[in-house]
N, C-alpha and C. Protein backbone atom coordinates (compact mmCIF):
# COMPACT_ATOMS: atom_id res chain seq x y z
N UNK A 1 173.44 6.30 111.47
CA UNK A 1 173.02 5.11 110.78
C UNK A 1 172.54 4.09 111.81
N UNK A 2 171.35 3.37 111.68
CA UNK A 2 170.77 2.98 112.64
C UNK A 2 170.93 1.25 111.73
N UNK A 3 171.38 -0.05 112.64
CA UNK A 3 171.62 -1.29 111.69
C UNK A 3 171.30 -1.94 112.90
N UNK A 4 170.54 -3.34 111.98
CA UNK A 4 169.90 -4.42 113.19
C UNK A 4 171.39 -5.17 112.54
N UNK A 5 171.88 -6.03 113.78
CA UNK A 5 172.50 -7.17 114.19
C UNK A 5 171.73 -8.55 114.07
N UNK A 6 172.27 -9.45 113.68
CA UNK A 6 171.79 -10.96 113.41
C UNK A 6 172.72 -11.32 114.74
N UNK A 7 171.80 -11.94 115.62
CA UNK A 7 172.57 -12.60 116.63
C UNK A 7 172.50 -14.16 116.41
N UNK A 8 173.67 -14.81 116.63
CA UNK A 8 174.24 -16.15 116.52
C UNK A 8 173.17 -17.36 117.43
N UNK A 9 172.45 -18.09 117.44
CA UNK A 9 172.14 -18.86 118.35
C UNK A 9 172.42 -20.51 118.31
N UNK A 10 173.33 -21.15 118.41
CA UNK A 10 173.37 -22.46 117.97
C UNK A 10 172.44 -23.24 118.55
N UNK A 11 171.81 -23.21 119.30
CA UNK A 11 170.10 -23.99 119.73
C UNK A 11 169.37 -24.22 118.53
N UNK A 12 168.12 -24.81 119.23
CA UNK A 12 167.04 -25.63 118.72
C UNK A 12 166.63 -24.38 118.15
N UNK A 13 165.81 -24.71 116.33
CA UNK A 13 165.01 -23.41 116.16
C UNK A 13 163.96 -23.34 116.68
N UNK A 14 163.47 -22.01 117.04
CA UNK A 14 162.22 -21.63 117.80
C UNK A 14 160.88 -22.35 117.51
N UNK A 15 160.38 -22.78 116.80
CA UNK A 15 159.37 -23.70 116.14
C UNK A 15 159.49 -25.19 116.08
N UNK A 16 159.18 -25.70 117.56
CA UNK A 16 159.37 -27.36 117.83
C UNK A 16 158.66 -27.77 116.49
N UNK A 17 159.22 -29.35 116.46
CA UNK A 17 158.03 -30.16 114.93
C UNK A 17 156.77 -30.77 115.12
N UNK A 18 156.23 -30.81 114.60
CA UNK A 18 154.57 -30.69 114.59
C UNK A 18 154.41 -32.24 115.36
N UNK A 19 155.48 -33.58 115.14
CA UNK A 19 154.90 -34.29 116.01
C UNK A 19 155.68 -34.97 117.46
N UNK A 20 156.17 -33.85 117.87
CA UNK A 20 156.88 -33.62 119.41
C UNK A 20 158.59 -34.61 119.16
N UNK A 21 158.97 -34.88 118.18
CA UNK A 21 160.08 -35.72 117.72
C UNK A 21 161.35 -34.36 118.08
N UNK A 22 162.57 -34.81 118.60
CA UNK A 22 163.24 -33.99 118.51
C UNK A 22 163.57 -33.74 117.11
N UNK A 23 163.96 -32.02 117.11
CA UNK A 23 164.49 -31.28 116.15
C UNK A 23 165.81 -31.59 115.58
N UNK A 24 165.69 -32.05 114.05
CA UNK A 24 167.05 -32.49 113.88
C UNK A 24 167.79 -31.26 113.06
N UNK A 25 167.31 -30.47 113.05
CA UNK A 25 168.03 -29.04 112.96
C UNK A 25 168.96 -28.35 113.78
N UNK A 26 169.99 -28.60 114.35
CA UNK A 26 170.73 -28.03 115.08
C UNK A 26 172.09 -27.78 115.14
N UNK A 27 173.15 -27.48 115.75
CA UNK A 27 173.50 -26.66 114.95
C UNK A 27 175.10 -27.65 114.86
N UNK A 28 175.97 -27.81 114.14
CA UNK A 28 176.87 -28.92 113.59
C UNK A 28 175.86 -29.84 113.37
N UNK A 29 175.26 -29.96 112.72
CA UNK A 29 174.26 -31.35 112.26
C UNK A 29 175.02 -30.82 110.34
N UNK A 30 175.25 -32.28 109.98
CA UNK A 30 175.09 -32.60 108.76
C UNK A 30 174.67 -33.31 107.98
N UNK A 31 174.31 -32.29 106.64
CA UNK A 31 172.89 -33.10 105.65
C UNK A 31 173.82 -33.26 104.48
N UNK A 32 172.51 -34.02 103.81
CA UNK A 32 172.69 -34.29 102.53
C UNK A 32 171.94 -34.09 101.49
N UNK A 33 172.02 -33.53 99.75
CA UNK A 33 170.40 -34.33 98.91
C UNK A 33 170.64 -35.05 98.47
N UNK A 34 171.52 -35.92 98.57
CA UNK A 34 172.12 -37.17 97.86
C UNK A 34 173.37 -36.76 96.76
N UNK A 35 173.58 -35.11 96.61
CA UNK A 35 175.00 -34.64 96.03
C UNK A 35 176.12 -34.57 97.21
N UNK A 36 175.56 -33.21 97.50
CA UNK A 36 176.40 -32.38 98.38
C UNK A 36 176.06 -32.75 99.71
N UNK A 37 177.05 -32.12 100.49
CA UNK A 37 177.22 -32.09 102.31
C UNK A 37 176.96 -31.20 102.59
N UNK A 38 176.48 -30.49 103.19
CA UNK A 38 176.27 -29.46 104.00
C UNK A 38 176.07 -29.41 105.87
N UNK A 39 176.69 -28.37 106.53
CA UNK A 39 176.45 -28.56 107.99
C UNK A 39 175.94 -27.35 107.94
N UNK A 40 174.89 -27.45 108.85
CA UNK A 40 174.25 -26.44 109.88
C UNK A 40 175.24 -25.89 110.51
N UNK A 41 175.28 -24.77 110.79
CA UNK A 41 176.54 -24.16 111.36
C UNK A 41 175.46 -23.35 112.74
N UNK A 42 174.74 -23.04 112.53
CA UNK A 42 173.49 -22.53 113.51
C UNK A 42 172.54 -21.44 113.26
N UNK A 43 172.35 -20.74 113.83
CA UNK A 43 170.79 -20.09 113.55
C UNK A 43 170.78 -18.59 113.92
N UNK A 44 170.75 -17.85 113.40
CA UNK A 44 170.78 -15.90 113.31
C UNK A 44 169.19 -15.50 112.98
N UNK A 45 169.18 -15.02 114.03
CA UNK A 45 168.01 -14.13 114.09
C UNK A 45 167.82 -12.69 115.03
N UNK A 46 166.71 -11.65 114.12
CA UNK A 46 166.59 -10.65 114.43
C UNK A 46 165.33 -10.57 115.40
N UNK A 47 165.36 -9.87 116.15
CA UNK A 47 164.70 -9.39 117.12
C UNK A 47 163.16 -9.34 116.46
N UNK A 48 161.80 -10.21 116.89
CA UNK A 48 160.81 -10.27 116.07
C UNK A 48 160.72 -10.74 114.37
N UNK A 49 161.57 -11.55 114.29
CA UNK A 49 161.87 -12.14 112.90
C UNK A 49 162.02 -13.55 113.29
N UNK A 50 161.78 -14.36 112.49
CA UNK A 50 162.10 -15.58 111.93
C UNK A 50 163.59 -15.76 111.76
N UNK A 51 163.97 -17.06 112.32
CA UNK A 51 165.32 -17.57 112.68
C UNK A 51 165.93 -17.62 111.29
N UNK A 52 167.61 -17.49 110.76
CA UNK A 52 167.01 -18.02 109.60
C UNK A 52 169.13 -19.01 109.74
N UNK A 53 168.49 -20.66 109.13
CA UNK A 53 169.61 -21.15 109.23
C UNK A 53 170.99 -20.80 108.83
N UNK A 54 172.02 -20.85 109.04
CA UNK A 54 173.36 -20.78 108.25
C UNK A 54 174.01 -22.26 107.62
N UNK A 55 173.55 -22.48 106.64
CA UNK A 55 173.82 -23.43 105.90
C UNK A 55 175.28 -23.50 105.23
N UNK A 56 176.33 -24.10 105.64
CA UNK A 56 177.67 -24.39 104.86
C UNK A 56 177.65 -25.40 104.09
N UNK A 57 178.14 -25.27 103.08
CA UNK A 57 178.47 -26.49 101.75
C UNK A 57 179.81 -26.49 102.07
N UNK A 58 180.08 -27.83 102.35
CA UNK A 58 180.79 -28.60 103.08
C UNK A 58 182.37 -28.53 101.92
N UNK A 59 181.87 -28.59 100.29
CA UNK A 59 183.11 -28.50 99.49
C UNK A 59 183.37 -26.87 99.28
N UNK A 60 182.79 -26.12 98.94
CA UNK A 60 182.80 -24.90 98.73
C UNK A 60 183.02 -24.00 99.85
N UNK A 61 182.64 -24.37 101.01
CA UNK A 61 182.75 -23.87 102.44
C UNK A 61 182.09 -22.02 102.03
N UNK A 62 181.03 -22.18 101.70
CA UNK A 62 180.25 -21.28 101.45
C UNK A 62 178.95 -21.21 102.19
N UNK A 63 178.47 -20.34 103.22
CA UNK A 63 177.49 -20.14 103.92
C UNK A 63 176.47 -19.57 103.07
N UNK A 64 175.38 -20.06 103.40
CA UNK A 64 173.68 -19.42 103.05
C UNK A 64 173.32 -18.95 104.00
N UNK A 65 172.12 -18.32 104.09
CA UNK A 65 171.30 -18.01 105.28
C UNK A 65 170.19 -18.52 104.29
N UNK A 66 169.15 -19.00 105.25
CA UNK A 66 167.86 -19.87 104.27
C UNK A 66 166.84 -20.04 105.38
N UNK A 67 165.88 -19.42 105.51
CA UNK A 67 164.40 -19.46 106.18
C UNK A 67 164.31 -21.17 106.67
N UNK A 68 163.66 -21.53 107.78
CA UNK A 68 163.87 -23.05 108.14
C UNK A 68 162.36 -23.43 107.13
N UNK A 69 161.38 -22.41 106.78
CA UNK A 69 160.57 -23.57 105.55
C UNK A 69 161.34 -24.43 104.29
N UNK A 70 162.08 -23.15 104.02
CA UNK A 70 162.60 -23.82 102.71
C UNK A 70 163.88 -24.42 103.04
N UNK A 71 164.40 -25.06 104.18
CA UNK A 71 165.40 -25.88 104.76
C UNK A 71 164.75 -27.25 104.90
N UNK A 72 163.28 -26.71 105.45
CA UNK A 72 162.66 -28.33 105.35
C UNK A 72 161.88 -28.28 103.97
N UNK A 73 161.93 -27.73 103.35
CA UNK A 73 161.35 -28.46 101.69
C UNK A 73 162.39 -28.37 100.74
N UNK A 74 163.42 -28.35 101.40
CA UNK A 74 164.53 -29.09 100.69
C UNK A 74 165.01 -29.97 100.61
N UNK A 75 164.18 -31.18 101.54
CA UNK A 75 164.41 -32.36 101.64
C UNK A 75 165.43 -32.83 102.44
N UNK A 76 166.26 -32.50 102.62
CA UNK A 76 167.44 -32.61 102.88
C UNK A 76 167.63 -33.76 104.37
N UNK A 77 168.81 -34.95 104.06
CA UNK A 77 168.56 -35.85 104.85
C UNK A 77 169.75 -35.89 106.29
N UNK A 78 169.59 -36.14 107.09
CA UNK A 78 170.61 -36.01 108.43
C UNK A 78 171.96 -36.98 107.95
N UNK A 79 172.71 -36.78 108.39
CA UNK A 79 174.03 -37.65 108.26
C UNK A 79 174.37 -38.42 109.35
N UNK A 80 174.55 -39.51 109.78
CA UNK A 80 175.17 -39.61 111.09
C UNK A 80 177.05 -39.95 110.61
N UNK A 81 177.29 -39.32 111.69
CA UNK A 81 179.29 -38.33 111.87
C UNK A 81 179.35 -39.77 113.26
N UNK A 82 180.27 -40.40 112.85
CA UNK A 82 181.27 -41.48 113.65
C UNK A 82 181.99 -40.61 114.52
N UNK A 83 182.24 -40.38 115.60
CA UNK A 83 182.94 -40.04 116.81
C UNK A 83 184.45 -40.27 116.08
């Protein structure tokens, strides 16, 4: 049985933003859509594939994996976390 591995990368995703602003995708970053919380937990990708985020919901503590297009057309807004 031959199986690809998703390797873990908590870095920047591979695709800087179109206007040189740092990436606020990374990895403990937490969002919002004005319901729920969610943290970036970080970024799994396969060898010649597209990164794809690990999204936790912060009440449910339930991970996604979700392509970074539809991470950014989800609107979704940064949180800033108090030290």
């Amino acid at each position: 049985m031959i199986t690809r591995q998703l390797v873990k990368t908590p870095a920047l995703a591979e695709t800087p933003s179109a206007d040189g602003a740092p990436d606020p995708y990374v990895a403990d970053t937490y969002f919002t859509d004005g319901v729920h919380l969610y943290r970036l937990t970080g970024w799994l990708s396969r060898p010649g594939e597209q990164p794809l985020a690990e999204l936790e919901d912060c009440r449910a503590l339930h991970c996604t994996l979700v392509e970074r297009k539809d991470l950014l057309a989800a609107g979704l807004t940064a949180v800033a976390v108090s030290p």
